[in-house]
C-alpha atoms as a PDB file:
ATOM      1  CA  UNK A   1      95.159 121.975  93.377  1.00  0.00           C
ATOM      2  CA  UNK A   2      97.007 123.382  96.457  1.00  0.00           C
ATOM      3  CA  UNK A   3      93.376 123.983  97.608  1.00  0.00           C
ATOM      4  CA  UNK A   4      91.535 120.667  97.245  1.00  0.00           C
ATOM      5  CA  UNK A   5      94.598 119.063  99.463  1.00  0.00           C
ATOM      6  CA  UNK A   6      94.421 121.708 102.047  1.00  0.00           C
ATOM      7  CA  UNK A   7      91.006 121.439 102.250  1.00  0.00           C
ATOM      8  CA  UNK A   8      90.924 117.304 102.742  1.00  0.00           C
ATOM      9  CA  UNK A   9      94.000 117.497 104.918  1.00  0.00           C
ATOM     10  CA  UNK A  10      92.362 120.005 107.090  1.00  0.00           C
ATOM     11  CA  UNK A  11      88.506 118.178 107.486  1.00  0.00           C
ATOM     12  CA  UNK A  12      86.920 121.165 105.726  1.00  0.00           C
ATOM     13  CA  UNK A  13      86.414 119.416 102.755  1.00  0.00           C
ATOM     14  CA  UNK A  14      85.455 115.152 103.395  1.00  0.00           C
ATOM     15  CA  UNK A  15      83.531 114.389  99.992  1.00  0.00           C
ATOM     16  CA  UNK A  16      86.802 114.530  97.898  1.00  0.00           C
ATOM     17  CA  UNK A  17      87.911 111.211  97.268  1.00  0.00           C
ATOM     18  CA  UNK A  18      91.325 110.117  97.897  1.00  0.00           C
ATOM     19  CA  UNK A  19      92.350 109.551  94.577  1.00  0.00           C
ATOM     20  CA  UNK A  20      91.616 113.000  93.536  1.00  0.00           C
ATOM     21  CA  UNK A  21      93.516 113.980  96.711  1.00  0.00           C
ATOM     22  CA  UNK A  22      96.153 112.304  95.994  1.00  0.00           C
ATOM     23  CA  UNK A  23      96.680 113.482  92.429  1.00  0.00           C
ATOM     24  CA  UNK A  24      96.341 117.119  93.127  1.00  0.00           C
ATOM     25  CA  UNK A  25      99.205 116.574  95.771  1.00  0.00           C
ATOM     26  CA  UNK A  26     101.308 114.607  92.891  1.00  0.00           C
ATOM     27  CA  UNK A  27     100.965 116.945  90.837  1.00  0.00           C
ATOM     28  CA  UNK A  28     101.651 119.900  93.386  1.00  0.00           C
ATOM     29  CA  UNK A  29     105.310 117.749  94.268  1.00  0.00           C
ATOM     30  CA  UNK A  30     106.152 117.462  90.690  1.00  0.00           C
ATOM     31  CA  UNK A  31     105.963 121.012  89.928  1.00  0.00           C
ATOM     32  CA  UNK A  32     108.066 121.895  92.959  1.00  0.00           C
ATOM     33  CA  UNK A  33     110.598 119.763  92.264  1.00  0.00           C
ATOM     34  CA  UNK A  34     114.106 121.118  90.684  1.00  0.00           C
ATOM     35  CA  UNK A  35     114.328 118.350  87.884  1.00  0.00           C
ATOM     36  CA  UNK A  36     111.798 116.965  85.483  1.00  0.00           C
ATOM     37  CA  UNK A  37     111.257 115.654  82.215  1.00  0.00           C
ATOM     38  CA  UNK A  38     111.446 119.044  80.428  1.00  0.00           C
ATOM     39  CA  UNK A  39     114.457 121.168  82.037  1.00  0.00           C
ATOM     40  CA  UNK A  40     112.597 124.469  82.986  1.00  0.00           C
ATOM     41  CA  UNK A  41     115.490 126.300  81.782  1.00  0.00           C
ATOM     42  CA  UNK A  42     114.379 125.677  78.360  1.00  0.00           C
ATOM     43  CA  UNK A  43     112.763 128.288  76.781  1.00  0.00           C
ATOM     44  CA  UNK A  44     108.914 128.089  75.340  1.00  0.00           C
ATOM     45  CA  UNK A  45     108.439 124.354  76.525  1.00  0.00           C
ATOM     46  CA  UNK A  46     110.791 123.743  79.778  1.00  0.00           C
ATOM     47  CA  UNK A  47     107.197 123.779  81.975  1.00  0.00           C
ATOM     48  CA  UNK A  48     105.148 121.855  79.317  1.00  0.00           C
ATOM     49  CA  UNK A  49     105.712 118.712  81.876  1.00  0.00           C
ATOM     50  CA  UNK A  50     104.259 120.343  84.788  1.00  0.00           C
ATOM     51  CA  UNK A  51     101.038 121.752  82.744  1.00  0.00           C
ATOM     52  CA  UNK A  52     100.488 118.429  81.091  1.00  0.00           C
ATOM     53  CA  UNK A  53     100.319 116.746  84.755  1.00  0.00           C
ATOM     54  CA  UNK A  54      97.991 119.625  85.787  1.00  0.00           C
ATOM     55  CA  UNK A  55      95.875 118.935  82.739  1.00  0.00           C
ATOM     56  CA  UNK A  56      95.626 115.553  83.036  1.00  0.00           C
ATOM     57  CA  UNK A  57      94.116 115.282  86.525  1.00  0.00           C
ATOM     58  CA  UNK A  58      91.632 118.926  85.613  1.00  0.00           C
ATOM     59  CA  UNK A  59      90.390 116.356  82.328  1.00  0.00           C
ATOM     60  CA  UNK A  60      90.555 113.086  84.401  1.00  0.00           C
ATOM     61  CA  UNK A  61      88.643 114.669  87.186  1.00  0.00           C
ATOM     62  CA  UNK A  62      86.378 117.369  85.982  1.00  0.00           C
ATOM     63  CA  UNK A  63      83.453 116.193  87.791  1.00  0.00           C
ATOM     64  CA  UNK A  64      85.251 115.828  91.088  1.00  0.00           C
ATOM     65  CA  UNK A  65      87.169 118.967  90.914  1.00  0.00           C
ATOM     66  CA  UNK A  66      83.966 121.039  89.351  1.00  0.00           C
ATOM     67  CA  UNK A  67      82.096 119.859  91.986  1.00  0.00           C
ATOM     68  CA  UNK A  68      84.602 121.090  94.539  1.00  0.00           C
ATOM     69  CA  UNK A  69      84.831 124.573  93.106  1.00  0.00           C
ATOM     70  CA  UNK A  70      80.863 124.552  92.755  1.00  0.00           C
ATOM     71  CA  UNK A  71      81.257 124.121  96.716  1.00  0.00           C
ATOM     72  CA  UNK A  72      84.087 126.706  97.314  1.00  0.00           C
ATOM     73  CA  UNK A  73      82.786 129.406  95.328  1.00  0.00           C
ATOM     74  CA  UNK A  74      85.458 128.833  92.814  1.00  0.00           C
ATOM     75  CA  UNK A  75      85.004 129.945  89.176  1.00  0.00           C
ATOM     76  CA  UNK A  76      85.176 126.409  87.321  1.00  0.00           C
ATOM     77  CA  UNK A  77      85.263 128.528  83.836  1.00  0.00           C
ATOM     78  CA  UNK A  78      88.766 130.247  84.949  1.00  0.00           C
ATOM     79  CA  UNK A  79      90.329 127.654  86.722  1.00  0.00           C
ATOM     80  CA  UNK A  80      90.417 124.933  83.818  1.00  0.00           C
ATOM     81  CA  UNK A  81      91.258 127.218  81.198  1.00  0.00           C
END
């Protein structure tokens, strides 16, 4: 994710829409911050927030983001497991 908003913020990368963009970079800000829905602290599930947001934009935007590692050289396979 850190990659597709590098790569629009930096022109190397124009055929990303903003949407996509701008989810990746949600989702990038939510798992930095200190307090979510899940504590982290918890054991077993206290980062099952943070993966579900990843999830949801990898499912919502599989073509976009499959399309982007088909450009990149990126391993599709590997990345959405």
């Amino acid at each position: 994710m850190a990659g597709v908003v590098e790569d629009y913020v930096e022109g190397v990368d124009d055929t990303l829409p903003l949407v996509a963009v701008a989810e990746a970079a949600y989702a990038l800000v939510y798992a930095h911050r200190k307090l979510g829905l899940i504590p982290n602290h918890l054991p077993h599930i206290g980062h099952a927030d943070e993966s579900s947001i990843f999830r949801a934009i990898l499912i919502e935007k599989e073509r976009v983001l499959s399309e982007y590692a088909k450009r990149h050289d990126i391993d599709w396979v590997t990345l959405k497991a």
